[in-house]
Protein backbone atom coordinates (compact mmCIF):
# COMPACT_ATOMS: atom_id res chain seq x y z
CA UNK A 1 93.29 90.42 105.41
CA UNK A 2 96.60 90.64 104.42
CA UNK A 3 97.06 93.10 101.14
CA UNK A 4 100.72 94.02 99.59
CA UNK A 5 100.89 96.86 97.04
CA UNK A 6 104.25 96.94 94.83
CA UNK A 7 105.12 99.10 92.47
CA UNK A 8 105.17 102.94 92.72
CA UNK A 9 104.88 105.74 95.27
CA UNK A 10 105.56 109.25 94.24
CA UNK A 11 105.45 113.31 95.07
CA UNK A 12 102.68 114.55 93.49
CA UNK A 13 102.46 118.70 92.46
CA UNK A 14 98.47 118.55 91.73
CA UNK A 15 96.07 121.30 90.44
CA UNK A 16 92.97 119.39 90.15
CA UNK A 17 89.38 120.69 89.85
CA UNK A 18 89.10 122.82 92.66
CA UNK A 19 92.15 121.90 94.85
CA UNK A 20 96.22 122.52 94.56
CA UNK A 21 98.79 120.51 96.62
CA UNK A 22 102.09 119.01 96.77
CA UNK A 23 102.56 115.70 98.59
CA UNK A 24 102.42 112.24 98.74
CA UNK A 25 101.34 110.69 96.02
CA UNK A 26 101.23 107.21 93.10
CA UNK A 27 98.77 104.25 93.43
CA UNK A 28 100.24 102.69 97.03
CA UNK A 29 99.32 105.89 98.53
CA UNK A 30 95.69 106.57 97.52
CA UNK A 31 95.30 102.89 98.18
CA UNK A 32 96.77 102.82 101.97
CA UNK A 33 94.46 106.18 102.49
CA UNK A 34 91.52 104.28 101.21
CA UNK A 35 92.11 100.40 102.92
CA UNK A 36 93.56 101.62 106.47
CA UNK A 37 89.67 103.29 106.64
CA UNK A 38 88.26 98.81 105.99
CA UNK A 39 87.85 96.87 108.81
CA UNK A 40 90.99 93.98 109.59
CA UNK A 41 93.12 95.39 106.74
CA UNK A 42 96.84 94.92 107.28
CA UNK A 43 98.93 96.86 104.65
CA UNK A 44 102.01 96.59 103.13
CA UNK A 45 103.36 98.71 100.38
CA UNK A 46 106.88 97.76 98.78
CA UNK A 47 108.22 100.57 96.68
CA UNK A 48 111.45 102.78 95.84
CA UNK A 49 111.40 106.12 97.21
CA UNK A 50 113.90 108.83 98.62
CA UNK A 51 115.25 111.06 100.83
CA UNK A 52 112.75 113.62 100.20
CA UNK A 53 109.69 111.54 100.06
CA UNK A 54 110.50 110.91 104.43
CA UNK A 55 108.61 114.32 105.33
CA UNK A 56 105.52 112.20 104.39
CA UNK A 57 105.88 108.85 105.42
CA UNK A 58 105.14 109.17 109.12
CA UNK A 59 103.53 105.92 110.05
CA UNK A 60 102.76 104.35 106.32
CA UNK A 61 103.71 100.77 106.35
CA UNK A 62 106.59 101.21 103.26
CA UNK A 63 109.45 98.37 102.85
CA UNK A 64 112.37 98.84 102.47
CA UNK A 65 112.78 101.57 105.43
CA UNK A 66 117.00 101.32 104.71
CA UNK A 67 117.88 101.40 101.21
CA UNK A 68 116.45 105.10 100.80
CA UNK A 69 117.57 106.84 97.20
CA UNK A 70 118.28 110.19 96.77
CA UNK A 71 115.25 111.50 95.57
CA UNK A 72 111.57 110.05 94.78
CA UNK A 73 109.35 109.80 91.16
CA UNK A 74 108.04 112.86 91.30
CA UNK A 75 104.32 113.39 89.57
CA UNK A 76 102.66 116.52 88.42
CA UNK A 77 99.21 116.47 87.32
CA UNK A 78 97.35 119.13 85.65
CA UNK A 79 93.49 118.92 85.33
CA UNK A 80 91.23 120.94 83.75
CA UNK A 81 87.83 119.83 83.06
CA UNK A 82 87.72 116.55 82.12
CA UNK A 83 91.24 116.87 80.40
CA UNK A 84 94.75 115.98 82.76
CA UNK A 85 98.04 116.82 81.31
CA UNK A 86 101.19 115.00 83.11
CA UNK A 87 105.06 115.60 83.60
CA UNK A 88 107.34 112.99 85.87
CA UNK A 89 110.30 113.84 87.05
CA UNK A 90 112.89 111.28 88.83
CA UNK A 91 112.29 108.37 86.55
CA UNK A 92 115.51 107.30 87.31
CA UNK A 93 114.68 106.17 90.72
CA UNK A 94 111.12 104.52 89.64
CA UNK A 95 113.51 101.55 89.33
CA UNK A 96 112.17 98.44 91.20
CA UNK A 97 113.09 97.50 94.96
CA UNK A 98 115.35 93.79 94.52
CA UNK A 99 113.59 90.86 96.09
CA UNK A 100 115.21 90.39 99.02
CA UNK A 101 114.30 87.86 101.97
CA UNK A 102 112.20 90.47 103.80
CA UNK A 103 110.20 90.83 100.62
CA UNK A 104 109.56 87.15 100.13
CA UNK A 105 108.22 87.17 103.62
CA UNK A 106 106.14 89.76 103.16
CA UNK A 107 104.95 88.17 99.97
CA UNK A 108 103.87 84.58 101.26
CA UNK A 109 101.58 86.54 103.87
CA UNK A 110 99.53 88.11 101.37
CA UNK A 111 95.65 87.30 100.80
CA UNK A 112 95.92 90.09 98.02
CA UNK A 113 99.04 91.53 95.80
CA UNK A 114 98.45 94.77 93.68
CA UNK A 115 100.82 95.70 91.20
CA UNK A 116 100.99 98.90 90.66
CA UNK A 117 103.71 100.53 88.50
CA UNK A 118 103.54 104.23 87.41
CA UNK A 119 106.54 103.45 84.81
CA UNK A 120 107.30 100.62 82.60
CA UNK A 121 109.94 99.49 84.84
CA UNK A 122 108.34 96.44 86.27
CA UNK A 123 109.57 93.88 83.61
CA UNK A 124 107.50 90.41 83.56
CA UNK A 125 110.93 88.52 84.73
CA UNK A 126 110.69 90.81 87.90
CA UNK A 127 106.30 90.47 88.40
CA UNK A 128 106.91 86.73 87.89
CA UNK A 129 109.80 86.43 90.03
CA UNK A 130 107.69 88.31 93.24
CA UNK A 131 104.20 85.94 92.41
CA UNK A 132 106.76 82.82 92.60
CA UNK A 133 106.59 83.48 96.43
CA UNK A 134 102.95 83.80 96.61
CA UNK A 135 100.54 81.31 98.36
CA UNK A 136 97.83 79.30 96.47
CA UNK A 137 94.40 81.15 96.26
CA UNK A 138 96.20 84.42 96.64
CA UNK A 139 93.99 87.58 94.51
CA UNK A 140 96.47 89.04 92.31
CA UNK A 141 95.75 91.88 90.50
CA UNK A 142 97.53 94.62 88.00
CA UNK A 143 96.75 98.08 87.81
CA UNK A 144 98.52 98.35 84.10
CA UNK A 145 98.22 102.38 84.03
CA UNK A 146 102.42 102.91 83.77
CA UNK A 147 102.91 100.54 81.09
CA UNK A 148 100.62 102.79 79.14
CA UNK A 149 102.95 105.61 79.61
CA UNK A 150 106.18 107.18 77.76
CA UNK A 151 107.84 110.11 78.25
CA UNK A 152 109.04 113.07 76.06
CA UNK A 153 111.41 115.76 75.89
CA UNK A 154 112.42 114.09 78.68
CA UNK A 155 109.66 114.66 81.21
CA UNK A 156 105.90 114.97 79.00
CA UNK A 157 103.95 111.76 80.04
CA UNK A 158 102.42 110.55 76.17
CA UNK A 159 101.31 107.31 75.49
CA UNK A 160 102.78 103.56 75.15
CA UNK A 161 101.55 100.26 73.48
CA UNK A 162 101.33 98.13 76.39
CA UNK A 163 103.73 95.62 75.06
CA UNK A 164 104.06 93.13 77.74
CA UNK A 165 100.19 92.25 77.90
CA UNK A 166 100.95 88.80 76.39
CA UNK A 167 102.97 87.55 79.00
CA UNK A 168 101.97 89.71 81.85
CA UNK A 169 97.59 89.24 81.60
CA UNK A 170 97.60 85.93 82.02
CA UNK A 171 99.93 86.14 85.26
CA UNK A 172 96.56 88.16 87.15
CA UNK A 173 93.07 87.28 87.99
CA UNK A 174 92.47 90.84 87.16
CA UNK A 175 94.04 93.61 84.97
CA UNK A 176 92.23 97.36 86.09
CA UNK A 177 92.66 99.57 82.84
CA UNK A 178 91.07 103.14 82.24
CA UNK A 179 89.28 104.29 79.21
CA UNK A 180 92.25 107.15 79.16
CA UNK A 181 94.70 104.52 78.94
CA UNK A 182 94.39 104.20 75.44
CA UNK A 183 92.82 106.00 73.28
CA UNK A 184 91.55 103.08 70.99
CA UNK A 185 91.38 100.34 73.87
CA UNK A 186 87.42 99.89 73.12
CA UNK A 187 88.62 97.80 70.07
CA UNK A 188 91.45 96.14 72.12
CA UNK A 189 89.63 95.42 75.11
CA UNK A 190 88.07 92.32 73.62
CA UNK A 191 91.50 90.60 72.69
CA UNK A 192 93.03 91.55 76.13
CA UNK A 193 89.77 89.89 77.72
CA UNK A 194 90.90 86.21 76.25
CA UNK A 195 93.96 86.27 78.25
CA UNK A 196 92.36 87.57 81.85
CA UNK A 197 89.32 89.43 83.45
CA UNK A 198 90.00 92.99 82.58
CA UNK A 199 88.14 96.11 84.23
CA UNK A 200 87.85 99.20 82.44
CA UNK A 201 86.83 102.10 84.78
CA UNK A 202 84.97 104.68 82.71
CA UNK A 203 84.70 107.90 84.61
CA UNK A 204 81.25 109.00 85.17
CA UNK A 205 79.97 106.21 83.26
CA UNK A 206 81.08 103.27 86.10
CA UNK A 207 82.80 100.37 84.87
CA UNK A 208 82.86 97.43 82.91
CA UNK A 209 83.72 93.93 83.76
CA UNK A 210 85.07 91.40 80.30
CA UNK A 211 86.21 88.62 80.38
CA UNK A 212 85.79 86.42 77.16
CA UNK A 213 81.79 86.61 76.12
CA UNK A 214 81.24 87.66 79.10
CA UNK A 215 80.39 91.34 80.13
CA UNK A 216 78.91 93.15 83.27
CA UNK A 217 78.25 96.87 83.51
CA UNK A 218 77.87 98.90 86.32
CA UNK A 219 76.75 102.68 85.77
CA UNK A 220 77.46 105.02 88.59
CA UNK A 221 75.78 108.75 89.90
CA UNK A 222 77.62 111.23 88.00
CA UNK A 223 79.22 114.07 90.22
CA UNK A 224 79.15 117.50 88.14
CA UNK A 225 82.22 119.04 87.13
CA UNK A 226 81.68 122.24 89.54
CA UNK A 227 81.20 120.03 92.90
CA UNK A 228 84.02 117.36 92.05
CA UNK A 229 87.17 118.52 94.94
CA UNK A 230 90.02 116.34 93.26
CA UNK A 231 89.77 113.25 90.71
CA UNK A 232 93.39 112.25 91.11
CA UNK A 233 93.57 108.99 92.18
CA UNK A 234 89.74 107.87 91.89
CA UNK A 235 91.15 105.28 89.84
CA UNK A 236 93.46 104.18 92.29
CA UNK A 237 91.13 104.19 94.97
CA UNK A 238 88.27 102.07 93.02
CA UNK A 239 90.67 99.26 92.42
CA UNK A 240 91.58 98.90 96.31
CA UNK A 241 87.65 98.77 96.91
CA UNK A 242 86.99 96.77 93.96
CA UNK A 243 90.28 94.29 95.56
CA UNK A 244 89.23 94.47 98.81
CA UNK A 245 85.33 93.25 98.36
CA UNK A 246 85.93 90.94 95.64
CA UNK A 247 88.23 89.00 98.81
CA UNK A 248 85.32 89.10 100.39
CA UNK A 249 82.52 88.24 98.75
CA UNK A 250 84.40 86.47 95.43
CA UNK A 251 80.97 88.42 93.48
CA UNK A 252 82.19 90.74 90.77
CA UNK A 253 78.51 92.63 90.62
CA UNK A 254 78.96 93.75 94.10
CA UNK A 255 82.39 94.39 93.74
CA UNK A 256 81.91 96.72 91.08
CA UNK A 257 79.22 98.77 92.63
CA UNK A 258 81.18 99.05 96.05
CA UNK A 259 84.41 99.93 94.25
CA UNK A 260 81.93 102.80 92.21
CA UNK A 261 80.57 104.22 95.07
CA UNK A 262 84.22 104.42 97.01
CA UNK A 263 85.39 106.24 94.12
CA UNK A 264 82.53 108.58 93.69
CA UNK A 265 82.76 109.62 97.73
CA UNK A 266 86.29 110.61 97.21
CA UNK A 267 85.64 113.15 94.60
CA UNK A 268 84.49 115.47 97.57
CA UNK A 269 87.36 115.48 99.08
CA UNK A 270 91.20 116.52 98.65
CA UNK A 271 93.73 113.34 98.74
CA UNK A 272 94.52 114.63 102.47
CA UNK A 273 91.29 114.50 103.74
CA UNK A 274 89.60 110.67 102.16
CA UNK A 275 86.35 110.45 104.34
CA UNK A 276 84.19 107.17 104.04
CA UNK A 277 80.60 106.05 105.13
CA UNK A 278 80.87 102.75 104.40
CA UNK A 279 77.23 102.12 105.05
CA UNK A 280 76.64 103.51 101.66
């Protein structure tokens, strides 16, 4: 199985629930932690990054590996409780990687493309441009978190409309939203479900499939607040689940609950130390 993820790695400076770190960070990387644990999973990840982002590459299959920036989207995420506050720094170099002809190749191999942006700066020309190259049948899917996101005085992470649903939607099978995204996307959800199948992942709640009149719920096992390690990323890491067993199976039930239980094992457990039983 062949998966590409495009769009954003970062350097995250975390103090989650009951952890504090700085390192690598952004949807690509909690992904690559999660599917490099699946059975016949070959990844590729396709993001800008820079010079200081190399102390934590090692082995993690990133394109391009020689067109490195100066410096990398940097992340810092506060949590406290059920409340996360966020700054980014860098934004200037959360510009997208051009299609060149090692990207194309790497795009026609794909069984499953993920974008996932941390920024607005994925423009619909540029999605629709990369999905030109892709293969018929491919699973294409959008984690639409960054186009939720402004910034201000310069660094604060508040919120965006997420202007370019109308053209982007209908270019996915599936768009993965959270209920933190917007504040008021309970009323929107509906009209976002008539251009694609949307799921919104609800925290300790589970998650919701929509598309159209049709709905599917899956609840989850709540973890408390005292026993969860670190939250950042259990978004992330759901979708790649959710991606990777939908492939297989082509059941969105199932899907759900796999991607659900994924999520909820990596709540025990800092971002450098992901641990599955996949019998679960």
């Amino acid at each position: 199985m062949n998966i590409t993820t495009i769009g954003h790695v970062c350097i995250d400076n975390n103090i989650s629930e009951h952890s504090s770190y700085r390192g690598a960070g952004g949807p690509a990387i909690f992904m690559q932690k999660i599917l490099s644990q699946f059975p016949d999973v070959n990844l590729k990840i396709i993001a800008p990054y820079g010079i200081d982002f190399l102390p934590f590459i090692k082995k993690l299959p990133i394109y391009p590996q020689n067109k490195i920036q100066a410096k990398t989207l940097m992340y810092e995420n506060i949590t406290h409780g059920k409340h996360r506050t966020q700054r980014a720094f860098n934004r200037k170099c959360a510009k997208p990687i051009k299609i060149d002809d090692k990207i194309i190749n790497i795009i026609k191999l794909s069984d499953i493309i993920i974008f996932a942006p941390l920024t607005p700066d994925y423009s619909p020309k540029y999605i629709q441009q990369a999905l030109s190259y892709a293969k018929k049948g491919v699973l294409k899917i959008l984690l639409a978190q960054g186009y939720y996101r402004n910034f201000k005085n310069i660094n604060d992470v508040i919120h965006r409309d997420f202007i370019e649903s109308e053209i982007l939607l209908p270019m996915f099978n599936f768009v993965i939203l959270s209920e933190h995204d917007d504040k008021n996307i309970n009323s929107k959800i509906k009209q976002l479900s008539q251009k694609t199948k949307i799921i919104l992942t609800l925290g300790d709640k589970g998650s919701l499939y929509i598309y159209r009149n049709n709905t599917i719920s899956i609840s989850t096992n709540p973890v408390s607040l005292n026993k969860i390690v670190d939250s950042v990323g259990s978004g992330d890491i759901f979708s790649a689940s959710l991606a990777y067993k939908y492939f297989l199976t082509k059941n969105i039930r199932r899907s759900l609950k796999f991607a659900n239980s994924i999520a909820r094992q990596c709540l025990f457990h800092t971002s450098n130390d992901l641990r599955l039983n996949l019998a679960k």
